[in-house]
N, C-alpha and C. Protein backbone atom coordinates (compact mmCIF):
# COMPACT_ATOMS: atom_id res chain seq x y z
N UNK A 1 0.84 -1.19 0.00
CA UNK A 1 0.00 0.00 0.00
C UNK A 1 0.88 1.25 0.00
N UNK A 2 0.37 2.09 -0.80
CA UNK A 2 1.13 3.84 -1.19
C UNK A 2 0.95 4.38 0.02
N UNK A 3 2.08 5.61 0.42
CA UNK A 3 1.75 6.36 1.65
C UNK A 3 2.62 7.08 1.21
N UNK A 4 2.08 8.53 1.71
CA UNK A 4 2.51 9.49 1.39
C UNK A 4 3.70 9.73 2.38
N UNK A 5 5.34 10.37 2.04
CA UNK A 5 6.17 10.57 3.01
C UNK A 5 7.13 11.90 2.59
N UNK A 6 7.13 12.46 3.59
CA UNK A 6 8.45 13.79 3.77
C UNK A 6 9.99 13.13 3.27
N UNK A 7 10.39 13.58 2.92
CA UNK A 7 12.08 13.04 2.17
C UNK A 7 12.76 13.82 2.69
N UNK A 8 13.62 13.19 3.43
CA UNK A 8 14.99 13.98 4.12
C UNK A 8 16.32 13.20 3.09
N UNK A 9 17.09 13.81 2.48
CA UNK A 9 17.85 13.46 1.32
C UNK A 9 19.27 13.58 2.31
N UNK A 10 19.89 12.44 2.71
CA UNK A 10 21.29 13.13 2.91
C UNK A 10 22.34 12.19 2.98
N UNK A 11 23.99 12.57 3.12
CA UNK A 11 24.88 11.38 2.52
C UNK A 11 24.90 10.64 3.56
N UNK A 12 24.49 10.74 5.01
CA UNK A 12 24.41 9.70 6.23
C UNK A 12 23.34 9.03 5.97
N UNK A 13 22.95 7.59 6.33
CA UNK A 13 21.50 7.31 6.06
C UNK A 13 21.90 5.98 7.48
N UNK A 14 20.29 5.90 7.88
CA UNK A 14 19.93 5.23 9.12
C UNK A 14 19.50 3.71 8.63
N UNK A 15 19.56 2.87 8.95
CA UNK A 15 18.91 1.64 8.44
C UNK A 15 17.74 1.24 9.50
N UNK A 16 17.06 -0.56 9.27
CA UNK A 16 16.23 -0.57 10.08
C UNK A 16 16.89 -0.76 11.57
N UNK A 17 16.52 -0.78 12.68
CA UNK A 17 17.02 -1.04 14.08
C UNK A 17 18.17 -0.27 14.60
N UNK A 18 18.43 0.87 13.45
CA UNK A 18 19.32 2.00 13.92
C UNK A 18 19.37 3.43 14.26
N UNK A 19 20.39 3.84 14.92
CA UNK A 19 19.96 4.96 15.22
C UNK A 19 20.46 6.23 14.46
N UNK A 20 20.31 7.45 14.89
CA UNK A 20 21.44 8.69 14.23
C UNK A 20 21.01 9.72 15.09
N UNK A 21 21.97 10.53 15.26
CA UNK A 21 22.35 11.86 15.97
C UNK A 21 21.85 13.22 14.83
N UNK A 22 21.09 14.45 14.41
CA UNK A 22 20.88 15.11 13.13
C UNK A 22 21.07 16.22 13.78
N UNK A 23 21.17 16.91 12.87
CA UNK A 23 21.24 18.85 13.27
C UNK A 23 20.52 19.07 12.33
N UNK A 24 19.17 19.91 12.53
CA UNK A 24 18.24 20.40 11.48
C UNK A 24 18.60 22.25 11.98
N UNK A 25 18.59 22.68 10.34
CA UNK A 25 18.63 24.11 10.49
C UNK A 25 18.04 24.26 9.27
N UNK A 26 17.70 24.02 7.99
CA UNK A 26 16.97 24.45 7.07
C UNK A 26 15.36 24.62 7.44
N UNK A 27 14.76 25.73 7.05
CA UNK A 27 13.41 26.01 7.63
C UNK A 27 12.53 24.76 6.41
N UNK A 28 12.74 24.37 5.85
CA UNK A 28 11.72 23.07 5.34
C UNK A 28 11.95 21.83 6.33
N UNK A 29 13.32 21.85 6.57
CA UNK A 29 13.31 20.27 7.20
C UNK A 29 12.66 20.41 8.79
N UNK A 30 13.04 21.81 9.47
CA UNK A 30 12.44 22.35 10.44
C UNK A 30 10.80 21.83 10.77
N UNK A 31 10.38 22.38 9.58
CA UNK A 31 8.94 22.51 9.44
C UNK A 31 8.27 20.33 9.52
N UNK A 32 9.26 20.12 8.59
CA UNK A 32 8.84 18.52 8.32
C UNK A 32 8.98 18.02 10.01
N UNK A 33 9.80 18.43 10.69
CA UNK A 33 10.21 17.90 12.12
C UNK A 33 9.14 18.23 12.98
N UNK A 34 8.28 19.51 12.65
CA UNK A 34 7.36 19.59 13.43
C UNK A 34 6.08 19.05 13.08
N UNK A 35 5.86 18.83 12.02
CA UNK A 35 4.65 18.26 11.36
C UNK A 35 4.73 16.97 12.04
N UNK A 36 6.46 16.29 11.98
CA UNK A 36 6.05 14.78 12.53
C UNK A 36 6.19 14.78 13.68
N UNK A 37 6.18 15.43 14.50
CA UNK A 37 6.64 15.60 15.53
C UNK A 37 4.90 15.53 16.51
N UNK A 38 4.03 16.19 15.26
CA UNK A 38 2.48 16.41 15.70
C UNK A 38 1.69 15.64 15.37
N UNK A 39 2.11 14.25 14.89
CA UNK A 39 1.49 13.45 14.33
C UNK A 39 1.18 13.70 12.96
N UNK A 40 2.12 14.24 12.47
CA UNK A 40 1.57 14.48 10.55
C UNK A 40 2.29 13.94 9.95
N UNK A 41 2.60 14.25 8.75
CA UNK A 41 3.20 13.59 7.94
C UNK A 41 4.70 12.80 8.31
N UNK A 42 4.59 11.46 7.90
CA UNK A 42 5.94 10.68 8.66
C UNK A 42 6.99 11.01 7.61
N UNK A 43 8.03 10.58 8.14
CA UNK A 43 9.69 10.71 7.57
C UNK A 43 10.29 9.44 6.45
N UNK A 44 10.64 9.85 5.73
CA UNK A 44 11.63 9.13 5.13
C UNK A 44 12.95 9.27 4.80
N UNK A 45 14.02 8.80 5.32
CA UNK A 45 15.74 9.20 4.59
C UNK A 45 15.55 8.89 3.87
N UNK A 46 16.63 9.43 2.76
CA UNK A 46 16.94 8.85 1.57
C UNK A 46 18.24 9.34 1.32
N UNK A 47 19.23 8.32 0.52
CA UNK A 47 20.74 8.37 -0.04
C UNK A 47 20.64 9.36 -0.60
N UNK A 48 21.80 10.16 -0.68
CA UNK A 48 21.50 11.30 -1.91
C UNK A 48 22.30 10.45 -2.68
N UNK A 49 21.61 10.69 -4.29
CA UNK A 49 22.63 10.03 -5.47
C UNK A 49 23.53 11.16 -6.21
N UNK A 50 25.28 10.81 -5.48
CA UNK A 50 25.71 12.29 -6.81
C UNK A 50 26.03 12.31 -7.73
N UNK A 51 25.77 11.24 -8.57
CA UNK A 51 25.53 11.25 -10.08
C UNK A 51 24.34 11.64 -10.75
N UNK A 52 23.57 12.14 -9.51
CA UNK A 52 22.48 12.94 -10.24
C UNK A 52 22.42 14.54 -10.05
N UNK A 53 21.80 15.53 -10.94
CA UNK A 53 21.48 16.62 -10.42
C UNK A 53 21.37 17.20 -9.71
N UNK A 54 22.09 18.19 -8.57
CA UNK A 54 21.10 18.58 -7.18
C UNK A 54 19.93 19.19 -7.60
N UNK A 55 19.76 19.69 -8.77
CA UNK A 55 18.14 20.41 -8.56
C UNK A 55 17.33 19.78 -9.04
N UNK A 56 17.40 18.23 -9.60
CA UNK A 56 16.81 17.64 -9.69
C UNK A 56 15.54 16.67 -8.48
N UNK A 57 14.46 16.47 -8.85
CA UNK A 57 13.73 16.27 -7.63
C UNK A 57 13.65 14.62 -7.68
N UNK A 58 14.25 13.96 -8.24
CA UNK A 58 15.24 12.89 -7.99
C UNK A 58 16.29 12.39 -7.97
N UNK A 59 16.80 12.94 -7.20
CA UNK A 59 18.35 13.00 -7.10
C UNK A 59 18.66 11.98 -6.10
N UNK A 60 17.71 11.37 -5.46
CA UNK A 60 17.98 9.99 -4.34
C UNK A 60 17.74 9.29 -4.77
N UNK A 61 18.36 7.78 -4.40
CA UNK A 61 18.23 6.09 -4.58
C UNK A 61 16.83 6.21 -4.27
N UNK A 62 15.92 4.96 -4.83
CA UNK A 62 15.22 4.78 -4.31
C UNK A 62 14.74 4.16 -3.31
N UNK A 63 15.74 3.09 -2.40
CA UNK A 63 15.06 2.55 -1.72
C UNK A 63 15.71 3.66 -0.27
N UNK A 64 14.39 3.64 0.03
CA UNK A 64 14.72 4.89 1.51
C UNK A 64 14.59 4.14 3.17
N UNK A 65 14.52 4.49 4.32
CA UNK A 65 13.80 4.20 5.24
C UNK A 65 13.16 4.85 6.45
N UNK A 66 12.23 4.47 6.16
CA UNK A 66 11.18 5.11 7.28
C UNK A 66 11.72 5.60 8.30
N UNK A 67 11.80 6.84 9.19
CA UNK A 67 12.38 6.69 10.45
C UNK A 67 11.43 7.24 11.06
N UNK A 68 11.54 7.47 12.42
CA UNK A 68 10.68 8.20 13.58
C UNK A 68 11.87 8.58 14.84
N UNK A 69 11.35 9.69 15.15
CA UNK A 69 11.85 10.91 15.85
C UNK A 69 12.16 10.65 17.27
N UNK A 70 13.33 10.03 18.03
CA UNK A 70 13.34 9.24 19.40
C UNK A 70 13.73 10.40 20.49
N UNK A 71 14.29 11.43 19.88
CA UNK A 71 14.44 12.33 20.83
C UNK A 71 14.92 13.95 20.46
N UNK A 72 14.47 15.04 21.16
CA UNK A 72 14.44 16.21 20.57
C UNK A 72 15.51 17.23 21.75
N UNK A 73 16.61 18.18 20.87
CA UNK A 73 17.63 18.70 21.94
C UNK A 73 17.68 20.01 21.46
N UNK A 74 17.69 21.37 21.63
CA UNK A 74 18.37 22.49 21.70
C UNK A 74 19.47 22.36 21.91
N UNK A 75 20.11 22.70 20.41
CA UNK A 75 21.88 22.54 20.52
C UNK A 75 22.46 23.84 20.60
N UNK A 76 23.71 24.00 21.47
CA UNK A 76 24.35 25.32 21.98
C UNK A 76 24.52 26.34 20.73
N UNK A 77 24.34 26.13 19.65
CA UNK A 77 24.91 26.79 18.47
C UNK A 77 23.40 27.43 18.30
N UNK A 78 22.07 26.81 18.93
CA UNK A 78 20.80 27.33 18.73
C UNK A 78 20.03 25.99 17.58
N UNK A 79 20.61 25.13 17.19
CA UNK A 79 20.11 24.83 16.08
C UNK A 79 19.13 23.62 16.77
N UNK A 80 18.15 22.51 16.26
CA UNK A 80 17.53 21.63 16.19
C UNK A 80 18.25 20.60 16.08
N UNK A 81 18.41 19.78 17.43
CA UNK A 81 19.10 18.46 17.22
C UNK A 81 18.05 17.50 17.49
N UNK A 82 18.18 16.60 16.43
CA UNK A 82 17.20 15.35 16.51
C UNK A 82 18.04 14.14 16.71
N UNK A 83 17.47 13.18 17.26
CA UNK A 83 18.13 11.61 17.15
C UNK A 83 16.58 10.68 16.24
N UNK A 84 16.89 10.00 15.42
CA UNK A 84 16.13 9.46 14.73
C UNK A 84 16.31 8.10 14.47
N UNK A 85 15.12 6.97 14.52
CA UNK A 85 15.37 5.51 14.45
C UNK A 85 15.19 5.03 13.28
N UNK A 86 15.59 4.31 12.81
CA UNK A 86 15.21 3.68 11.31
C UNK A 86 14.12 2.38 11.77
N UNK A 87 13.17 2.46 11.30
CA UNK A 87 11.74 1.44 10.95
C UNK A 87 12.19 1.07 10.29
N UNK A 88 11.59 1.35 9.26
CA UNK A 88 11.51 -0.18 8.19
C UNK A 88 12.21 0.42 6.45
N UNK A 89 12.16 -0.33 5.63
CA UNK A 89 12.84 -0.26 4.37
C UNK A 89 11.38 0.40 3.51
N UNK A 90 11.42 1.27 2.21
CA UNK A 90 10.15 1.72 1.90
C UNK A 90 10.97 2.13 0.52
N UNK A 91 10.41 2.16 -0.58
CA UNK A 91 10.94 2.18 -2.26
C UNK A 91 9.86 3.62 -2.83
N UNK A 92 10.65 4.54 -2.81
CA UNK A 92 9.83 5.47 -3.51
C UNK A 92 9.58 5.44 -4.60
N UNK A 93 8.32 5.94 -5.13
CA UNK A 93 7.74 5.63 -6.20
C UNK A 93 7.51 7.16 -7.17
N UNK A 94 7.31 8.13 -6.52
CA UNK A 94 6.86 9.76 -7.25
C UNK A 94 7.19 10.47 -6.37
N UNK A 95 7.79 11.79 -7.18
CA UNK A 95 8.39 13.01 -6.12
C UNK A 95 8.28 13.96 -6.67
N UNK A 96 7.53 15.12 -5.65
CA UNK A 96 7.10 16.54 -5.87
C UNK A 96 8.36 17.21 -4.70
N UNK A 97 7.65 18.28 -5.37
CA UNK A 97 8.86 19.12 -4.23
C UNK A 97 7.43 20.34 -4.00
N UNK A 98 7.61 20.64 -2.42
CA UNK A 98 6.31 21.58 -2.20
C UNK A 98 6.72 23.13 -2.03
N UNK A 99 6.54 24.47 -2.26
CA UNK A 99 6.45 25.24 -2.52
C UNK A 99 8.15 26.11 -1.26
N UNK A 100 7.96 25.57 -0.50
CA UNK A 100 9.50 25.57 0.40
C UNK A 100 10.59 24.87 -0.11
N UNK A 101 10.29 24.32 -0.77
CA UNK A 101 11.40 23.50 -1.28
C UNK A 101 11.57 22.18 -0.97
N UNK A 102 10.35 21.53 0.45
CA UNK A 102 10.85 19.81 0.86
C UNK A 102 10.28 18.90 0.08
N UNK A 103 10.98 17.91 0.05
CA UNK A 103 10.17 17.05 -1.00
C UNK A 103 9.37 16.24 -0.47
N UNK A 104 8.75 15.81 -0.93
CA UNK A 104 7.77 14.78 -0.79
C UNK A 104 7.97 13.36 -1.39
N UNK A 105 7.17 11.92 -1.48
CA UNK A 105 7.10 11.28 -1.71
C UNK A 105 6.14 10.50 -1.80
N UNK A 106 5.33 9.40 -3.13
CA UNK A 106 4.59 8.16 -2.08
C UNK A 106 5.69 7.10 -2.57
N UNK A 107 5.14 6.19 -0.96
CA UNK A 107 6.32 5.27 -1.21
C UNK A 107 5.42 3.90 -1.17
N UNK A 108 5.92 2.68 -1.54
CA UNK A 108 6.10 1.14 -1.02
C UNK A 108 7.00 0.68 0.43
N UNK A 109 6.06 -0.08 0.98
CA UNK A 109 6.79 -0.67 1.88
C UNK A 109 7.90 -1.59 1.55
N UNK A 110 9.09 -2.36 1.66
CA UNK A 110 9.45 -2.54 0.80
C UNK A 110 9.75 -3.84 2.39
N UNK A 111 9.82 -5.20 2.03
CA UNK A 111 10.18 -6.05 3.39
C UNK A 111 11.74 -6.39 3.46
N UNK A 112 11.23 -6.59 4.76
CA UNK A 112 13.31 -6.33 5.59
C UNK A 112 13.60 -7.16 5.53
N UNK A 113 15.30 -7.67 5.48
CA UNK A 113 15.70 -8.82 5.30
C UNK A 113 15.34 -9.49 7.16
N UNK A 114 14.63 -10.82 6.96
CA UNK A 114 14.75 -11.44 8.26
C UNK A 114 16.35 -11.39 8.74
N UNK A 115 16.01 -11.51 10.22
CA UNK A 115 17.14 -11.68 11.24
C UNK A 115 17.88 -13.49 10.53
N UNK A 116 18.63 -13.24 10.87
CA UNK A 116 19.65 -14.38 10.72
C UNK A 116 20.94 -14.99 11.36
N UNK A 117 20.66 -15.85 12.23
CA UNK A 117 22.25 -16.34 12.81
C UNK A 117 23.54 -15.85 12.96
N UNK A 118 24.04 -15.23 12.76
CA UNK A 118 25.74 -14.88 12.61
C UNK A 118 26.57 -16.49 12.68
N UNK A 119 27.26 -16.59 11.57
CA UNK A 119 27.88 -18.20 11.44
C UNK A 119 28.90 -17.51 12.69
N UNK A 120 29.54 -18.43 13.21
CA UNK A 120 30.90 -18.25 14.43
C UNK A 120 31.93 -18.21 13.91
N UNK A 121 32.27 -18.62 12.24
CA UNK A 121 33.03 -17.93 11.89
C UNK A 121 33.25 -16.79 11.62
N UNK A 122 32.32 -15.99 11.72
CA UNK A 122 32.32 -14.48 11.21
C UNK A 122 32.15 -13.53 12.26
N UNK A 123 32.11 -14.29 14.02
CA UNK A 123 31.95 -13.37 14.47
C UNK A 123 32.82 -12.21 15.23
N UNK A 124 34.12 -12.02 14.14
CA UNK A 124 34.65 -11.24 14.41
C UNK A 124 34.03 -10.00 13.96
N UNK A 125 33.03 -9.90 13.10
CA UNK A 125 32.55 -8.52 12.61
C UNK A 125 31.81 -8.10 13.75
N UNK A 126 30.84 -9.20 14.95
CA UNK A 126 30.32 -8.75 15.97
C UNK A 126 30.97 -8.16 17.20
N UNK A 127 32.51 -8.03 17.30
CA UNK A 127 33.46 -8.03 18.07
C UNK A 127 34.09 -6.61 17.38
N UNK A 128 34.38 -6.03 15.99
CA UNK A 128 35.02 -5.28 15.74
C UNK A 128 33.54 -4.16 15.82
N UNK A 129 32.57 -4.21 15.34
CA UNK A 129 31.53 -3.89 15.89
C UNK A 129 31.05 -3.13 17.25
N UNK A 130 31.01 -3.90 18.49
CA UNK A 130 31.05 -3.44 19.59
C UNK A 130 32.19 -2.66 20.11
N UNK A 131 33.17 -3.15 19.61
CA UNK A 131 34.57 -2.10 20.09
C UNK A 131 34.82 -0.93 19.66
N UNK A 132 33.80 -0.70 18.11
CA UNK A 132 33.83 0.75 17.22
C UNK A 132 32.53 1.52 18.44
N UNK A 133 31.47 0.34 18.49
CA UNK A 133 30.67 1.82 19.73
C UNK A 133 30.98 1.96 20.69
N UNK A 134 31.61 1.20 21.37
CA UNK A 134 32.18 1.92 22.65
C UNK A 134 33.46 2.61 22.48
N UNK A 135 33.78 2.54 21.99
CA UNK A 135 34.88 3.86 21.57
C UNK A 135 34.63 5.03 20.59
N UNK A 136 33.95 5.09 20.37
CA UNK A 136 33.33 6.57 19.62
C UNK A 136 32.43 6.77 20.64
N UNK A 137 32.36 8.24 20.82
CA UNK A 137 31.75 8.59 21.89
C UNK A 137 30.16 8.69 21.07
N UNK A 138 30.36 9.55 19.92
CA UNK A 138 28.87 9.20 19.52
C UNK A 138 28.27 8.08 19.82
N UNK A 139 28.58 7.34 18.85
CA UNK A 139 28.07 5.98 19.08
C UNK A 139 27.58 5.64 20.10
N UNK A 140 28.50 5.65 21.07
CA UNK A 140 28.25 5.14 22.69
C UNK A 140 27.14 5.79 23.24
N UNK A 141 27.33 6.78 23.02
CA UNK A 141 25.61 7.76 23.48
C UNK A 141 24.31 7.40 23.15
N UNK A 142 24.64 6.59 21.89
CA UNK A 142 23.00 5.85 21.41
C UNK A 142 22.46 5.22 21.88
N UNK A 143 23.57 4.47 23.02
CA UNK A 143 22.78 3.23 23.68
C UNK A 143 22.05 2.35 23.12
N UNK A 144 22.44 1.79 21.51
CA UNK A 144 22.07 1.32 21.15
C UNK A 144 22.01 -0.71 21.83
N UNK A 145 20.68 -1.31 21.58
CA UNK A 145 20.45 -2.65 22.30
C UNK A 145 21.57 -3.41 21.12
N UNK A 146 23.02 -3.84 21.84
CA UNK A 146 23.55 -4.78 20.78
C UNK A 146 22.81 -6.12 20.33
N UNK A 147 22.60 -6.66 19.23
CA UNK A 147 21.84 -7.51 18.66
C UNK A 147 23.14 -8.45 18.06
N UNK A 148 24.27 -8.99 18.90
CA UNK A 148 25.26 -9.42 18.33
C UNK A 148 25.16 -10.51 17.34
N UNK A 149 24.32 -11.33 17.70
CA UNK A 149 24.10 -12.77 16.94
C UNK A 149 23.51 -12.47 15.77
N UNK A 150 22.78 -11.79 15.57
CA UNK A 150 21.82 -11.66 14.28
C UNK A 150 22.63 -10.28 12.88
N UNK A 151 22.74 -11.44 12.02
CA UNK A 151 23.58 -11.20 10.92
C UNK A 151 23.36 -10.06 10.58
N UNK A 152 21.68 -9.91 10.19
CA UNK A 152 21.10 -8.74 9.70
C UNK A 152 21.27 -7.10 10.29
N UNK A 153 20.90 -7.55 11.92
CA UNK A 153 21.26 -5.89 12.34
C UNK A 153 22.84 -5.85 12.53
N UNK A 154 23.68 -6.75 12.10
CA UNK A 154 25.08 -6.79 11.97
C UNK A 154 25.57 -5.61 11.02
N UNK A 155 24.94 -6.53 9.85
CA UNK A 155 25.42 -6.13 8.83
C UNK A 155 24.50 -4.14 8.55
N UNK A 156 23.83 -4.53 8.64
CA UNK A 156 22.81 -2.96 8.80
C UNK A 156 23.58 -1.72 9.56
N UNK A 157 23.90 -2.32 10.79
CA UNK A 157 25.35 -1.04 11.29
C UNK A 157 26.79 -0.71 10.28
N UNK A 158 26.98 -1.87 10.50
CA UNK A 158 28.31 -1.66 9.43
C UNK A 158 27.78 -0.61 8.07
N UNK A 159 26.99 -1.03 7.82
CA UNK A 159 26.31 -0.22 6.22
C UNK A 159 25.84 1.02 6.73
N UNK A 160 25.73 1.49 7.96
CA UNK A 160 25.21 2.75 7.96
C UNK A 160 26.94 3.56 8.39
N UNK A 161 27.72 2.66 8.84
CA UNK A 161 28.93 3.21 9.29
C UNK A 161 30.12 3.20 8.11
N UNK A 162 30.38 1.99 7.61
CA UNK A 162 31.37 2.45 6.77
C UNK A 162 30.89 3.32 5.35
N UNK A 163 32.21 4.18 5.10
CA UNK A 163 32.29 5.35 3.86
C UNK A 163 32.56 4.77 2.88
N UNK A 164 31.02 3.49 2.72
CA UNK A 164 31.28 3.25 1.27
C UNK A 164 30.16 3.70 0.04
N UNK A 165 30.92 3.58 -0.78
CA UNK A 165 30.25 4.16 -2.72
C UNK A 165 28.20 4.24 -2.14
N UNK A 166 28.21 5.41 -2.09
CA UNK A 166 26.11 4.94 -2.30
C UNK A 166 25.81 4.03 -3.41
N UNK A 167 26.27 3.76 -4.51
CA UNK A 167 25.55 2.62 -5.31
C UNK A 167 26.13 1.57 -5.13
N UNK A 168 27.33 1.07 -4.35
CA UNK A 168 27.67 0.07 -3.80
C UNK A 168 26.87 -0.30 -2.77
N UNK A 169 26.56 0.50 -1.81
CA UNK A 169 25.74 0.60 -0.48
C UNK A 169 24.33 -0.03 -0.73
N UNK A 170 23.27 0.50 -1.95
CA UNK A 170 22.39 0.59 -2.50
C UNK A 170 22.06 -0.82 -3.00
N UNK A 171 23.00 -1.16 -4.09
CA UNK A 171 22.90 -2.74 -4.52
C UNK A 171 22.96 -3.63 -3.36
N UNK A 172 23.50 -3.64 -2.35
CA UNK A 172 23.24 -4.41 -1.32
C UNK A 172 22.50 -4.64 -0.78
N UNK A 173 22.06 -3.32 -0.37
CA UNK A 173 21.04 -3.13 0.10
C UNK A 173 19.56 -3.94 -1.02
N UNK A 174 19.43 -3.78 -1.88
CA UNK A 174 18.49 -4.52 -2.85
C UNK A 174 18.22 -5.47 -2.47
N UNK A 175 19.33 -6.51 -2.05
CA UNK A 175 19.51 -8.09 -1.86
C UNK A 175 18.37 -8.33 -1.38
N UNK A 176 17.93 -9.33 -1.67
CA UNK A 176 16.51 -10.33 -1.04
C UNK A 176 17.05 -10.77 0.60
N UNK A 177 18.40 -10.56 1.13
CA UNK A 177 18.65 -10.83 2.17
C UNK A 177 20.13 -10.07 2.53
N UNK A 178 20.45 -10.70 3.49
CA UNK A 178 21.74 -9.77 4.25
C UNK A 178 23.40 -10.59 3.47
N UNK A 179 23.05 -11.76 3.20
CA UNK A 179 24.07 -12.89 2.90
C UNK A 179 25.16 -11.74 1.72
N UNK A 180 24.48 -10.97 0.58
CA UNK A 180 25.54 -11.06 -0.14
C UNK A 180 26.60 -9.64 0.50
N UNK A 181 25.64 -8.60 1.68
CA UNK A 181 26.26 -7.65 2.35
C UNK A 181 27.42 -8.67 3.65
N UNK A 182 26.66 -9.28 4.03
CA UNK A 182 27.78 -10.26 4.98
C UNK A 182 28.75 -11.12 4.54
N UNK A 183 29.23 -11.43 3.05
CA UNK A 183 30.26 -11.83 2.44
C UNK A 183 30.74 -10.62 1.73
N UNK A 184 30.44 -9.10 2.01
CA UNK A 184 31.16 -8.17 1.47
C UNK A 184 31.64 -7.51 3.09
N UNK A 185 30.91 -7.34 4.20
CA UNK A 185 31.54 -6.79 4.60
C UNK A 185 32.71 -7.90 5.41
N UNK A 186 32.66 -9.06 5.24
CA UNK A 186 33.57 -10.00 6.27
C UNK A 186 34.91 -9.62 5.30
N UNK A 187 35.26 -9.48 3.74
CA UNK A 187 36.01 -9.41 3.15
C UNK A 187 36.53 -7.61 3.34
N UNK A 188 35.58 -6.36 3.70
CA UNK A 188 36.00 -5.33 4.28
C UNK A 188 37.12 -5.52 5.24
N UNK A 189 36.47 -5.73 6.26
CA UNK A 189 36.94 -5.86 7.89
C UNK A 189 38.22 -6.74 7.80
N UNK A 190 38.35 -7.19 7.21
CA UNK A 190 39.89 -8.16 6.86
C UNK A 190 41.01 -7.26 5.75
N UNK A 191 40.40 -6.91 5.75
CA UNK A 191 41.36 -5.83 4.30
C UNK A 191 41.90 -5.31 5.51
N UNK A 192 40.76 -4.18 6.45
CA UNK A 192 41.20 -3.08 7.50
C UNK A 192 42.24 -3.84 8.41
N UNK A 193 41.89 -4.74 8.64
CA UNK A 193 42.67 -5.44 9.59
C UNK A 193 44.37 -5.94 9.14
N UNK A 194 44.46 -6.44 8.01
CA UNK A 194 45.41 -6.29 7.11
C UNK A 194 46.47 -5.30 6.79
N UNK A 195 45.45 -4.24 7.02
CA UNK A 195 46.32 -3.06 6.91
C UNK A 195 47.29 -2.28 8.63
N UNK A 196 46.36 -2.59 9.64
CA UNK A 196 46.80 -2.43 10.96
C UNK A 196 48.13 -2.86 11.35
């Protein structure tokens, strides 16, 4: 089923069962924060693509994800700090842009890859993992619930954390499951390690 959604376009993106730290200061995204904030119109991230246009009003991947608004801060600089959760996976389908400039969307729900085992050979990615959030202080602040065993929200952090290609990121993301991101990132994390 179609549903109409607000598009927040940017090069960080949240997955499902994750979190993010935001600074809103543009008066459209402002405005979208309070709308959802009041029960109106819900949120969607989306990748920005930069092989496309910026003034183009598709200039993002399509597959986006839903998020919702976990906590609201007055930051010292004055600006709008949000922390935001990623729901679920959602495939946009048509995009307007409304008279401020935010865009809009309707989207598809699009289904999440099920949870999955972590083999014990691999669970060094659950180990290099926990040692990246407790040592970044961001991170650590999220308090995020570790989900060590399960491949999927494994692999879903790593993809919101490492600085890789958006259409690399993207095709993975496609996958009917987590398997072909968890034989890319086990071959990552060994490169890095390689290099140490």
């Amino acid at each position: 089923m179609s549903a109409e959604f607000a598009l927040f376009p940017l090069t960080a993106h949240v997955l499902p069962g994750g979190m993010l730290p935001l600074r809103i200061f543009e008066p459209r995204y402002v405005r979208m924060v309070k709308e959802a904030a009041s029960g109106g119109r819900k949120i969607c991230m989306c990748m920005l693509d930069a092989s496309a246009k910026p003034d183009t009003l598709m200039n993002m991947f399509p597959l986006a994800t839903e998020i919702e608004i976990v906590d609201f801060d007055a930051l010292p600089d004055g600006l709008l700090g949000i922390t935001v959760r990623g729901i679920r996976k959602r495939r946009l389908n048509r995009v307007w842009a409304e008279p401020d400039g935010l865009k809009v969307g309707f989207t598809e729900a699009v289904e999440d890859w099920h949870p999955v085992e972590l083999p014990s050979e691999l669970y060094e990615l659950a180990e290099q993992l926990r040692m990246l959030y407790e040592e970044n202080e961001s991170l650590h602040k999220l308090a995020l619930e570790f989900d060590e065993h399960n491949a999927t929200w494994l692999c879903h952090r790593w993809l919101e954390l490492l600085p890789l290609n958006p259409d690399d990121k993207q095709l993975l993301l496609e996958q009917p499951d987590c398997n072909a991101a968890l034989a890319f990132l086990n071959q990552a994390i060994k490169k890095i390690g390689e290099r140490q």
